[in-house]
N, C-alpha and C. Protein backbone atom coordinates (compact mmCIF):
# COMPACT_ATOMS: atom_id res chain seq x y z
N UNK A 1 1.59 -14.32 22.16
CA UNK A 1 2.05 -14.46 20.77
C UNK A 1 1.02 -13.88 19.80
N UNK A 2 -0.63 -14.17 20.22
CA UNK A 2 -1.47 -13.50 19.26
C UNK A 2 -1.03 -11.99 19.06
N UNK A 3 -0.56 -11.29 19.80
CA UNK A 3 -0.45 -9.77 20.25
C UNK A 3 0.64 -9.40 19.44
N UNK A 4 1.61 -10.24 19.02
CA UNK A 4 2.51 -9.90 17.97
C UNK A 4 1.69 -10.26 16.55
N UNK A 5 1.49 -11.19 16.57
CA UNK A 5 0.70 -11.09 14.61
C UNK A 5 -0.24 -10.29 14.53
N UNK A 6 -1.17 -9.68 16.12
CA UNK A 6 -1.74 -8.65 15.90
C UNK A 6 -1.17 -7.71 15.40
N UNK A 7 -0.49 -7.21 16.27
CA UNK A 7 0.44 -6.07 15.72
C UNK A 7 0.67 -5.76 14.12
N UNK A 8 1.64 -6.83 13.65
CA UNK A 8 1.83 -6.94 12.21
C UNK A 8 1.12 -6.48 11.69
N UNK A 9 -0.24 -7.24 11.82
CA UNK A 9 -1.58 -7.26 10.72
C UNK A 9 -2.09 -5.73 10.71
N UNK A 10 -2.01 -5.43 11.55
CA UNK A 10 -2.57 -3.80 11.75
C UNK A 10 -1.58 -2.78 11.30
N UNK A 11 -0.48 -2.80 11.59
CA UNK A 11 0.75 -2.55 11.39
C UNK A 11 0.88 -2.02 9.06
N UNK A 12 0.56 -3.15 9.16
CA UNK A 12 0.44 -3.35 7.42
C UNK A 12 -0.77 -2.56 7.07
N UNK A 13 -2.04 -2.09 7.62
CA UNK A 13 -3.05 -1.60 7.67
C UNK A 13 -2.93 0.25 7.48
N UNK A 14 -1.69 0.62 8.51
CA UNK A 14 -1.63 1.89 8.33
C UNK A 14 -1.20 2.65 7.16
N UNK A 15 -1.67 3.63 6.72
CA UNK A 15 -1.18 4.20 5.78
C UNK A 15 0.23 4.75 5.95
N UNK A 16 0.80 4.46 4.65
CA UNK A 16 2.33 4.93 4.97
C UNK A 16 3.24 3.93 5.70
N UNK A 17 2.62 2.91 6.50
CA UNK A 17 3.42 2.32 7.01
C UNK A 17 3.48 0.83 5.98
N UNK A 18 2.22 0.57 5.91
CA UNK A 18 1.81 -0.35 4.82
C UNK A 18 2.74 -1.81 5.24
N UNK A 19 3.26 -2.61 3.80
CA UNK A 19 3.78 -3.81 3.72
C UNK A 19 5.50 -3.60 4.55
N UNK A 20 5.68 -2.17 4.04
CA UNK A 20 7.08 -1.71 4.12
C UNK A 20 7.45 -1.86 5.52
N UNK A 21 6.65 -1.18 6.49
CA UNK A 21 6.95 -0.98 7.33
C UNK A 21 6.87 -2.47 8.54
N UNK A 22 6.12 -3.31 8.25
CA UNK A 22 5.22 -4.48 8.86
C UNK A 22 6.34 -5.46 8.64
N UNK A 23 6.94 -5.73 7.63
CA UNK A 23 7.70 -6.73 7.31
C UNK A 23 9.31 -6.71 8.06
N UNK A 24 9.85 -5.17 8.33
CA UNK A 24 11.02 -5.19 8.98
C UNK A 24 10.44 -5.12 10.63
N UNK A 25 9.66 -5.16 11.05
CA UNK A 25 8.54 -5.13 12.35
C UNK A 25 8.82 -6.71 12.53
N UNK A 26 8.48 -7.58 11.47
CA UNK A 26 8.07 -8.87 11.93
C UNK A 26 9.35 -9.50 11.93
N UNK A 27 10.43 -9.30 10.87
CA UNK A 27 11.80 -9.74 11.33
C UNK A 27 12.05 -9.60 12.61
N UNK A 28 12.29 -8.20 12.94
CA UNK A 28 12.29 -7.44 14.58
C UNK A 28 12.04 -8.70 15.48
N UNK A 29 10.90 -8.78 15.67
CA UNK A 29 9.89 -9.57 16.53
C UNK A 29 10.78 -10.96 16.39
N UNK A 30 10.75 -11.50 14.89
CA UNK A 30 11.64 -13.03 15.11
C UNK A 30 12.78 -13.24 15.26
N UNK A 31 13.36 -11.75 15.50
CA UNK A 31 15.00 -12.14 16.15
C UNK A 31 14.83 -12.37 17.46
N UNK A 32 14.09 -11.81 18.41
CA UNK A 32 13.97 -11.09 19.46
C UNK A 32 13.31 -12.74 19.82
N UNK A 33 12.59 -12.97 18.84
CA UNK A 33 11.63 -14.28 19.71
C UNK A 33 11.58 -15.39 18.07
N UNK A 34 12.47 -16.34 18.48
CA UNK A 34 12.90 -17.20 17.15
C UNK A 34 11.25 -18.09 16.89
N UNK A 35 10.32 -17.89 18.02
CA UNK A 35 9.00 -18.96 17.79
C UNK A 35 8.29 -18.13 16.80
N UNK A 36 8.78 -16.69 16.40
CA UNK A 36 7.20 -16.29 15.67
C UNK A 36 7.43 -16.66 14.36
N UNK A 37 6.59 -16.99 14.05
CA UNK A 37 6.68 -17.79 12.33
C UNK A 37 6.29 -16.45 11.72
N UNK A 38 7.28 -16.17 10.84
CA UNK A 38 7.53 -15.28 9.77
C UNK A 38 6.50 -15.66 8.74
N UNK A 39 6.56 -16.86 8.05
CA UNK A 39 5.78 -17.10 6.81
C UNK A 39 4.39 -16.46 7.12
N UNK A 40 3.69 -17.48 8.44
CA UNK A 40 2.60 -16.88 8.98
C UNK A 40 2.19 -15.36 9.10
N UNK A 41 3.45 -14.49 9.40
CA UNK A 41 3.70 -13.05 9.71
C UNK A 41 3.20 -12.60 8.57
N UNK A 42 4.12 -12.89 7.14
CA UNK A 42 4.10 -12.09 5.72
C UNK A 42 2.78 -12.75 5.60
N UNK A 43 1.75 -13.71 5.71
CA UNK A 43 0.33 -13.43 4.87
C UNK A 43 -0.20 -12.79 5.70
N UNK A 44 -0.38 -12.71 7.14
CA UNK A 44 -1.36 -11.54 7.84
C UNK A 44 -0.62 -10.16 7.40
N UNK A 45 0.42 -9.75 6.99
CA UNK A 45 0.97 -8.44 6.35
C UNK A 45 0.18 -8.51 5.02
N UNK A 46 0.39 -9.24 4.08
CA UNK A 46 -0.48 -9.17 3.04
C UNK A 46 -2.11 -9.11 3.22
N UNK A 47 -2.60 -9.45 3.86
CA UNK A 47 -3.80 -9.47 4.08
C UNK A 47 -3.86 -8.27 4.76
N UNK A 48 -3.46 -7.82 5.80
CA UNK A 48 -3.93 -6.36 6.23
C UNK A 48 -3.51 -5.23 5.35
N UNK A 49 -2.46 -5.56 4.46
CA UNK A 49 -2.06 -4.73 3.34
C UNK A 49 -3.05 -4.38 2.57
N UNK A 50 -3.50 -5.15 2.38
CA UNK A 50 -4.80 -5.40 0.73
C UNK A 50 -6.35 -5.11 1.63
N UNK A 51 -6.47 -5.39 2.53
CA UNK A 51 -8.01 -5.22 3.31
C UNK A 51 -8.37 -3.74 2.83
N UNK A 52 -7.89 -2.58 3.07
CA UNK A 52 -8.26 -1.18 3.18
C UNK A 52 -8.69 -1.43 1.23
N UNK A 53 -7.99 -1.56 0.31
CA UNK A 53 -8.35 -1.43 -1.19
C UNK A 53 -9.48 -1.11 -1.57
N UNK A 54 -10.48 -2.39 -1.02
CA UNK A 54 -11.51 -1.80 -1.87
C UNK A 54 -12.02 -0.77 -1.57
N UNK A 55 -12.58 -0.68 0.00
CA UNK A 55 -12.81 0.53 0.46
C UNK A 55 -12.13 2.01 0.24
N UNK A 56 -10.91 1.81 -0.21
CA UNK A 56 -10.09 3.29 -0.84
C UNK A 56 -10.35 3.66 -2.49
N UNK A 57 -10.93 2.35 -2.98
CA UNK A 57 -11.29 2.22 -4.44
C UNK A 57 -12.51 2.80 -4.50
N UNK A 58 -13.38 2.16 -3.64
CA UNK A 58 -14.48 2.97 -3.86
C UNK A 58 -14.63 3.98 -3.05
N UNK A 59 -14.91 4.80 -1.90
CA UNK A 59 -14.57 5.36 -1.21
C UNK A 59 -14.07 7.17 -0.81
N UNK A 60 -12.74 6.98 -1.46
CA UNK A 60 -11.83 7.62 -1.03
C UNK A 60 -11.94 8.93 -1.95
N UNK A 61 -12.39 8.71 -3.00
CA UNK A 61 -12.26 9.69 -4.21
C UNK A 61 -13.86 10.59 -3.54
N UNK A 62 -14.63 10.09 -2.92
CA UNK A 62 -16.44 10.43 -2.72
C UNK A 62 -16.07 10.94 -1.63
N UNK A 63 -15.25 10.77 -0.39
CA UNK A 63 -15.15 11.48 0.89
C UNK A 63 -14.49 12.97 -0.02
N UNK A 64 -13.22 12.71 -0.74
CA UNK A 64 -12.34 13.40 -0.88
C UNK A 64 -13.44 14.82 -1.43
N UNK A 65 -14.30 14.76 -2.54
CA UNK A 65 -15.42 15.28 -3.20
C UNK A 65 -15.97 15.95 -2.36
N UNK A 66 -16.50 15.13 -1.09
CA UNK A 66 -17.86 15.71 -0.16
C UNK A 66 -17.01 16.49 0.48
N UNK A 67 -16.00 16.62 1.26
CA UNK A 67 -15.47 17.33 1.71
C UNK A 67 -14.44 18.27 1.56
N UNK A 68 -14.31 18.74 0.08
CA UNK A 68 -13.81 19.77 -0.35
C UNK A 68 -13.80 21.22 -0.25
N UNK A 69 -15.41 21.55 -0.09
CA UNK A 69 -15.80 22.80 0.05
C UNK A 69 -16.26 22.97 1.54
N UNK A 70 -15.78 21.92 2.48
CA UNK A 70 -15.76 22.25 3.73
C UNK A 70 -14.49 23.13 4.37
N UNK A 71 -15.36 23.79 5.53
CA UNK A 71 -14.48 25.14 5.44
C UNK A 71 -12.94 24.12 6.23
N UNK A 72 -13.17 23.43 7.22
CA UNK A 72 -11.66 22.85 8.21
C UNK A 72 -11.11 22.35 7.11
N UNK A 73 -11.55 21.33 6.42
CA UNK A 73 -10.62 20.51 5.67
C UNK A 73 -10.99 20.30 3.73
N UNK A 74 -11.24 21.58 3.43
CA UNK A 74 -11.29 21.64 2.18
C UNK A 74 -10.42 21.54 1.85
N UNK A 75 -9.71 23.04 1.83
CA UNK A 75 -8.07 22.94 1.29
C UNK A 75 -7.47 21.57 1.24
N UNK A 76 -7.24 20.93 2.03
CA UNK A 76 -6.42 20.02 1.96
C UNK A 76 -7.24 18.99 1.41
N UNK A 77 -8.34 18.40 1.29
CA UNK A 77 -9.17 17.42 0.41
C UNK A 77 -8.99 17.54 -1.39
N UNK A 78 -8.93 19.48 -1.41
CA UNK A 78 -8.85 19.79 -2.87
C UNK A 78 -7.42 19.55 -3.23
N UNK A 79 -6.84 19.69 -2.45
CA UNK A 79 -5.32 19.92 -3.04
C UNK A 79 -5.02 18.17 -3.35
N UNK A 80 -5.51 17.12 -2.24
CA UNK A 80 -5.63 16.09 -2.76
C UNK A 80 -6.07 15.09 -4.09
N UNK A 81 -7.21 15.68 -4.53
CA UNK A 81 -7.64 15.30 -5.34
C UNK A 81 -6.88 16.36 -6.82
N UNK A 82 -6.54 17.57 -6.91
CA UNK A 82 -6.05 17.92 -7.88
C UNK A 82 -4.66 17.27 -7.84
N UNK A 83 -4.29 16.93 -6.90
CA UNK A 83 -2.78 16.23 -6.46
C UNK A 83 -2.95 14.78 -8.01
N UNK A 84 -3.80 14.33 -7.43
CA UNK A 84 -4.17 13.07 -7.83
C UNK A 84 -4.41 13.11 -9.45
N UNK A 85 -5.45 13.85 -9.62
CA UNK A 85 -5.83 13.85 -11.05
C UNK A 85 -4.87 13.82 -12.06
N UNK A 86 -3.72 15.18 -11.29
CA UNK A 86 -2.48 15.38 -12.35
C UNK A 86 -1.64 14.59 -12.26
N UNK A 87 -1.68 13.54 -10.70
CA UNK A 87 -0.56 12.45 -11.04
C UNK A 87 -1.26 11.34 -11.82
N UNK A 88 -2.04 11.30 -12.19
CA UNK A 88 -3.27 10.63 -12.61
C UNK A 88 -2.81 10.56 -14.02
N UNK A 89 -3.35 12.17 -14.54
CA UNK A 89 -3.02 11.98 -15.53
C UNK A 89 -1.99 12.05 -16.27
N UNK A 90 -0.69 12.63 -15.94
CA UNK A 90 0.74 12.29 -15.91
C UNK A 90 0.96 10.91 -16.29
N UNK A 91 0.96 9.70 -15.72
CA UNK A 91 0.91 8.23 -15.43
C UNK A 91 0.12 8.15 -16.61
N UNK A 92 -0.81 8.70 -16.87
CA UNK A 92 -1.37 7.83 -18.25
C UNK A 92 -1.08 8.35 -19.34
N UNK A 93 -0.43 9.20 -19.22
CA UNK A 93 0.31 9.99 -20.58
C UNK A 93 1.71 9.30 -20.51
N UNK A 94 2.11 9.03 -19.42
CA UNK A 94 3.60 8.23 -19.53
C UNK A 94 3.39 7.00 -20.32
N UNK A 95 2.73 6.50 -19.25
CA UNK A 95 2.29 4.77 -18.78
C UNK A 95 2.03 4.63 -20.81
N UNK A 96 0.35 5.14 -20.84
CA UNK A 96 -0.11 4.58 -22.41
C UNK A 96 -1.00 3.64 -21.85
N UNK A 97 -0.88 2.07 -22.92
CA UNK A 97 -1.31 1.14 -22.30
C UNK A 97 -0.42 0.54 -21.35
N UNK A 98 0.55 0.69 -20.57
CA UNK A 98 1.43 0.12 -19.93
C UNK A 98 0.81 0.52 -18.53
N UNK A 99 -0.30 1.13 -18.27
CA UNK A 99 -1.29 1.55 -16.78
C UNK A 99 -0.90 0.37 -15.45
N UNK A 100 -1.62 -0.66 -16.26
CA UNK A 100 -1.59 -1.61 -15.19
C UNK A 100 0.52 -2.14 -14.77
N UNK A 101 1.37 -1.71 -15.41
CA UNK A 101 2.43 -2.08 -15.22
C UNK A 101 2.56 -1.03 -14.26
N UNK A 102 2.55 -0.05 -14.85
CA UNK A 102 3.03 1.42 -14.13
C UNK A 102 2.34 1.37 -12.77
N UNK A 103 1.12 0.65 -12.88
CA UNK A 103 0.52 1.22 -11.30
C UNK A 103 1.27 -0.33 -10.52
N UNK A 104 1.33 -1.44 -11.12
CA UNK A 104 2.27 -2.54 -10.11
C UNK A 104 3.32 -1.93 -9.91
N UNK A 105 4.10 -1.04 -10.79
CA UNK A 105 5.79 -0.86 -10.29
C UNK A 105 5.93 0.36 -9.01
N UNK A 106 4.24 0.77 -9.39
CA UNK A 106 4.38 2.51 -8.89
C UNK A 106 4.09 1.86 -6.82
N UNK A 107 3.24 0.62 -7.09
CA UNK A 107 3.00 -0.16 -5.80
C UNK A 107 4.08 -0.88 -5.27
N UNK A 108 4.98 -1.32 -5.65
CA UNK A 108 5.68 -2.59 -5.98
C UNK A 108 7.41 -1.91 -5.17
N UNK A 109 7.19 -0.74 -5.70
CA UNK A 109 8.67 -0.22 -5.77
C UNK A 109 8.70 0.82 -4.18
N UNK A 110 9.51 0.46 -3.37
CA UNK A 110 8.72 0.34 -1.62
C UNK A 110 10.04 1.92 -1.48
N UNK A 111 9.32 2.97 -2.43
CA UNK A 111 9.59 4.33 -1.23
C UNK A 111 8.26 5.03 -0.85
N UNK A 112 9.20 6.41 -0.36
CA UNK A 112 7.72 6.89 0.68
C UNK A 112 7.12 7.29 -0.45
N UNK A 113 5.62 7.12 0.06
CA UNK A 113 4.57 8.08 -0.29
C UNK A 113 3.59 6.98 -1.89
N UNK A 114 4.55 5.90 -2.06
CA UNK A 114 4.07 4.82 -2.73
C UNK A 114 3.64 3.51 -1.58
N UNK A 115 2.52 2.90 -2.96
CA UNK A 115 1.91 1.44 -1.61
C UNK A 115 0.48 1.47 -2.32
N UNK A 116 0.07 0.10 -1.49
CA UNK A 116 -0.94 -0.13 -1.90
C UNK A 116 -2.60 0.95 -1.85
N UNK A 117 -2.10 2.17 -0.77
CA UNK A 117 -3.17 3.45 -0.40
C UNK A 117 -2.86 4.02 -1.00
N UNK A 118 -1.64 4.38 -1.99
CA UNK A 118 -1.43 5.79 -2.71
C UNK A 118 -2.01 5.05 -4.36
N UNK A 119 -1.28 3.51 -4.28
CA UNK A 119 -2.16 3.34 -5.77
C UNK A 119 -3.35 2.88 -5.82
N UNK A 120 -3.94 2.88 -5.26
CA UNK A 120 -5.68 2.37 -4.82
C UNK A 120 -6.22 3.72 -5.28
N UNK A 121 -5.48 4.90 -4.30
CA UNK A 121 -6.31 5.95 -4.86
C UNK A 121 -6.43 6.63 -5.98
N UNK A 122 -4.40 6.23 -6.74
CA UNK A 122 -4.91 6.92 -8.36
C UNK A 122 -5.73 6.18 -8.98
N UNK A 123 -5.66 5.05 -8.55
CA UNK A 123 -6.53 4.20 -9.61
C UNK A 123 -7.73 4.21 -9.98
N UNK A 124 -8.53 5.08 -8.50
CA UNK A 124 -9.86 5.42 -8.11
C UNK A 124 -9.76 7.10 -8.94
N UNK A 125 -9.14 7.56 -8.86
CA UNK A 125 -8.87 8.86 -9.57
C UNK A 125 -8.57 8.62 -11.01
N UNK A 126 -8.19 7.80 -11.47
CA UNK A 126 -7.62 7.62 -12.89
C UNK A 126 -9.24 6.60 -13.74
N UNK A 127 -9.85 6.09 -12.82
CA UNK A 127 -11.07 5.69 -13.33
C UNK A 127 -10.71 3.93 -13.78
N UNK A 128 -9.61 3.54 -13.07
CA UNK A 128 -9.19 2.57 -13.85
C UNK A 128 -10.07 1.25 -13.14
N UNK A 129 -10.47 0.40 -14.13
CA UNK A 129 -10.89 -1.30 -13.75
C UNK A 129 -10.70 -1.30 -12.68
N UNK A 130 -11.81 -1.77 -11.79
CA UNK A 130 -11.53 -2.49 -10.09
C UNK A 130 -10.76 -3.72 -10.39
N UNK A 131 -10.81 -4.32 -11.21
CA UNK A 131 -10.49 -6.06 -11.05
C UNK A 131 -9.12 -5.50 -11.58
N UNK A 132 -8.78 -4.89 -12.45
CA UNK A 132 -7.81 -4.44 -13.23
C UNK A 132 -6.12 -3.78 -12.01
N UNK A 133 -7.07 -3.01 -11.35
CA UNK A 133 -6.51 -2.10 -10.49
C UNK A 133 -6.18 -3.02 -9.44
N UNK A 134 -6.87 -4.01 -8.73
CA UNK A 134 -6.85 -4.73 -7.81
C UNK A 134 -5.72 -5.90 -8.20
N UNK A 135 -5.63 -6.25 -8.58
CA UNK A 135 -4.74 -7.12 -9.60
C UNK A 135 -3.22 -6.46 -9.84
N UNK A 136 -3.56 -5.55 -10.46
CA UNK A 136 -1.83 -4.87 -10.51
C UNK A 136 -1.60 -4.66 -8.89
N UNK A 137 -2.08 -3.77 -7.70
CA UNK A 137 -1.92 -3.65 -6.27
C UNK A 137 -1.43 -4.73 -5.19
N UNK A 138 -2.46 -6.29 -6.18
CA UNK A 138 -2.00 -7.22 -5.27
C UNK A 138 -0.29 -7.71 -6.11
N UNK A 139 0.10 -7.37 -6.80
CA UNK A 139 1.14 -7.74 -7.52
C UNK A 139 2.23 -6.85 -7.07
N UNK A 140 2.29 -5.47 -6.86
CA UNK A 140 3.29 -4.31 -6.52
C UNK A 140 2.99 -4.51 -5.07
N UNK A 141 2.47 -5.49 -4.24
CA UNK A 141 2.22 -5.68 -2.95
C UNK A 141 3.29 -6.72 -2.75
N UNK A 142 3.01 -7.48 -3.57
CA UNK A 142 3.91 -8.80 -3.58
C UNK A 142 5.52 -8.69 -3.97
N UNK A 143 5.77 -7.56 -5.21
CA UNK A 143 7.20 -7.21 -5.10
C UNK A 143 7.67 -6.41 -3.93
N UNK A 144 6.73 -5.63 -3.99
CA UNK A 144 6.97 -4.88 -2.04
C UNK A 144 7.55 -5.79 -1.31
N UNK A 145 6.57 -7.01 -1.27
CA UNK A 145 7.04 -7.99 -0.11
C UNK A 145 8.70 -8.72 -0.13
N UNK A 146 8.74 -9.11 -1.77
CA UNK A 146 10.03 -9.78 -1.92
C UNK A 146 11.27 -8.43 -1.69
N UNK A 147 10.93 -7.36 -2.04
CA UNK A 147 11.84 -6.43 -1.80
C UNK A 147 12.44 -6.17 -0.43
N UNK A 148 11.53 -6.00 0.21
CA UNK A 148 11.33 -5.81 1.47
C UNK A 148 12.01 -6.80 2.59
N UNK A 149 11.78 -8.05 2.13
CA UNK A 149 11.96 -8.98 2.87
C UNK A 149 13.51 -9.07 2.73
N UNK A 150 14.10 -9.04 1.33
CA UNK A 150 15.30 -9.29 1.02
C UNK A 150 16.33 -7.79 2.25
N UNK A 151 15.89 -6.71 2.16
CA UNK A 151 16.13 -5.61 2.88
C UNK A 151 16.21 -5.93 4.49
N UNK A 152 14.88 -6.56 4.74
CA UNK A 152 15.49 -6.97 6.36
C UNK A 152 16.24 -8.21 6.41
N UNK A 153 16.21 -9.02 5.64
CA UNK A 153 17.26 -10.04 5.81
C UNK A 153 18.63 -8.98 5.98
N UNK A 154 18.87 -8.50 5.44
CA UNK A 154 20.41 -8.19 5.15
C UNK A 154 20.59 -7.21 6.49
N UNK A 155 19.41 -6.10 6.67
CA UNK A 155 19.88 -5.67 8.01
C UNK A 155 19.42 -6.49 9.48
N UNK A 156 18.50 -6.90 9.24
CA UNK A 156 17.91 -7.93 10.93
C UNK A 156 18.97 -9.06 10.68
N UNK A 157 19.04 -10.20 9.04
CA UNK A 157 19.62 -10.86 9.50
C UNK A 157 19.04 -12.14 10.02
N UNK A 158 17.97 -12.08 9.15
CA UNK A 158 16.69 -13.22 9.80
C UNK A 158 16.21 -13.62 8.46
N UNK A 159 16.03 -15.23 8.09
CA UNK A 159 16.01 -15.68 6.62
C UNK A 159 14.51 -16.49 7.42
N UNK A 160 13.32 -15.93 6.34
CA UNK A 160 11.96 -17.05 6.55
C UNK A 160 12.24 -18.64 6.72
């Protein structure tokens, strides 16, 4: 049984796969096996969700930097970070003061290529508050979750 909440927890850890992917995983698992406690499931999903943050907060923007003008993986480090800047600064020309909303909804709202790694990193790119940034992430984590959850109910069919 540890080997399934393992799973989850790591599961929620990957990029791209994130809360989204972990939460219709753990339904999966409690159809299949009615003992695994779901509730238990969604906080090790949240928690492996949110673990990578700070480290992508601080982090991610300084690898992205150092390894730009490397010859294998420049290109693609630069294209990242100009990726970023302009969605960066896009979002704050939209957003205004509405930042911290925009980056919960931009977390919150569970398609691809959004989550708690894609807004960790504008946020690290946009220069915004750690406590600030961390705060809206754990919040667009948490509508993730209610979204999400409501989504595999209806296709698994499995109520917490």
């Amino acid at each position: 049984m540890l080997v399934k909440y393992l799973s989850v927890f790591l599961w929620a850890m990957v990029p791209l796969v994130e809360l989204r992917g972990a939460i219709p995983i753990a339904h999966t698992i409690h159809a299949v096996d009615p003992s695994f406690n779901l509730k238990l499931a969604y906080v090790l999903i949240a928690l492996g969700n949110m673990i990578p943050v700070p480290f992508i907060f601080f982090f991610a923007r300084k690898v992205l930097e150092w390894g730009k003008d490397k010859p294998v993986i420049g290109k693609f480090f630069t294209f990242c970070l100009e990726k970023g800047e302009k969605g960066g600064k896009k979002l704050q020309a939209t957003a205004g003061r509405g930042l911290f909303v925009a980056l919960l909804l931009f977390v919150g709202i569970p398609v691809p290529g959004t989550g708690a790694w894609t807004g960790t990193l504008a946020a690290s790119i946009l220069d915004m508050d750690f406590k600030q940034s961390v705060l809206a992430v754990i919040c667009g984590v948490a509508l993730a979750g209610i979204i999400m959850s409501i989504v595999s109910f209806v296709i698994v069919g499995v109520v917490v």
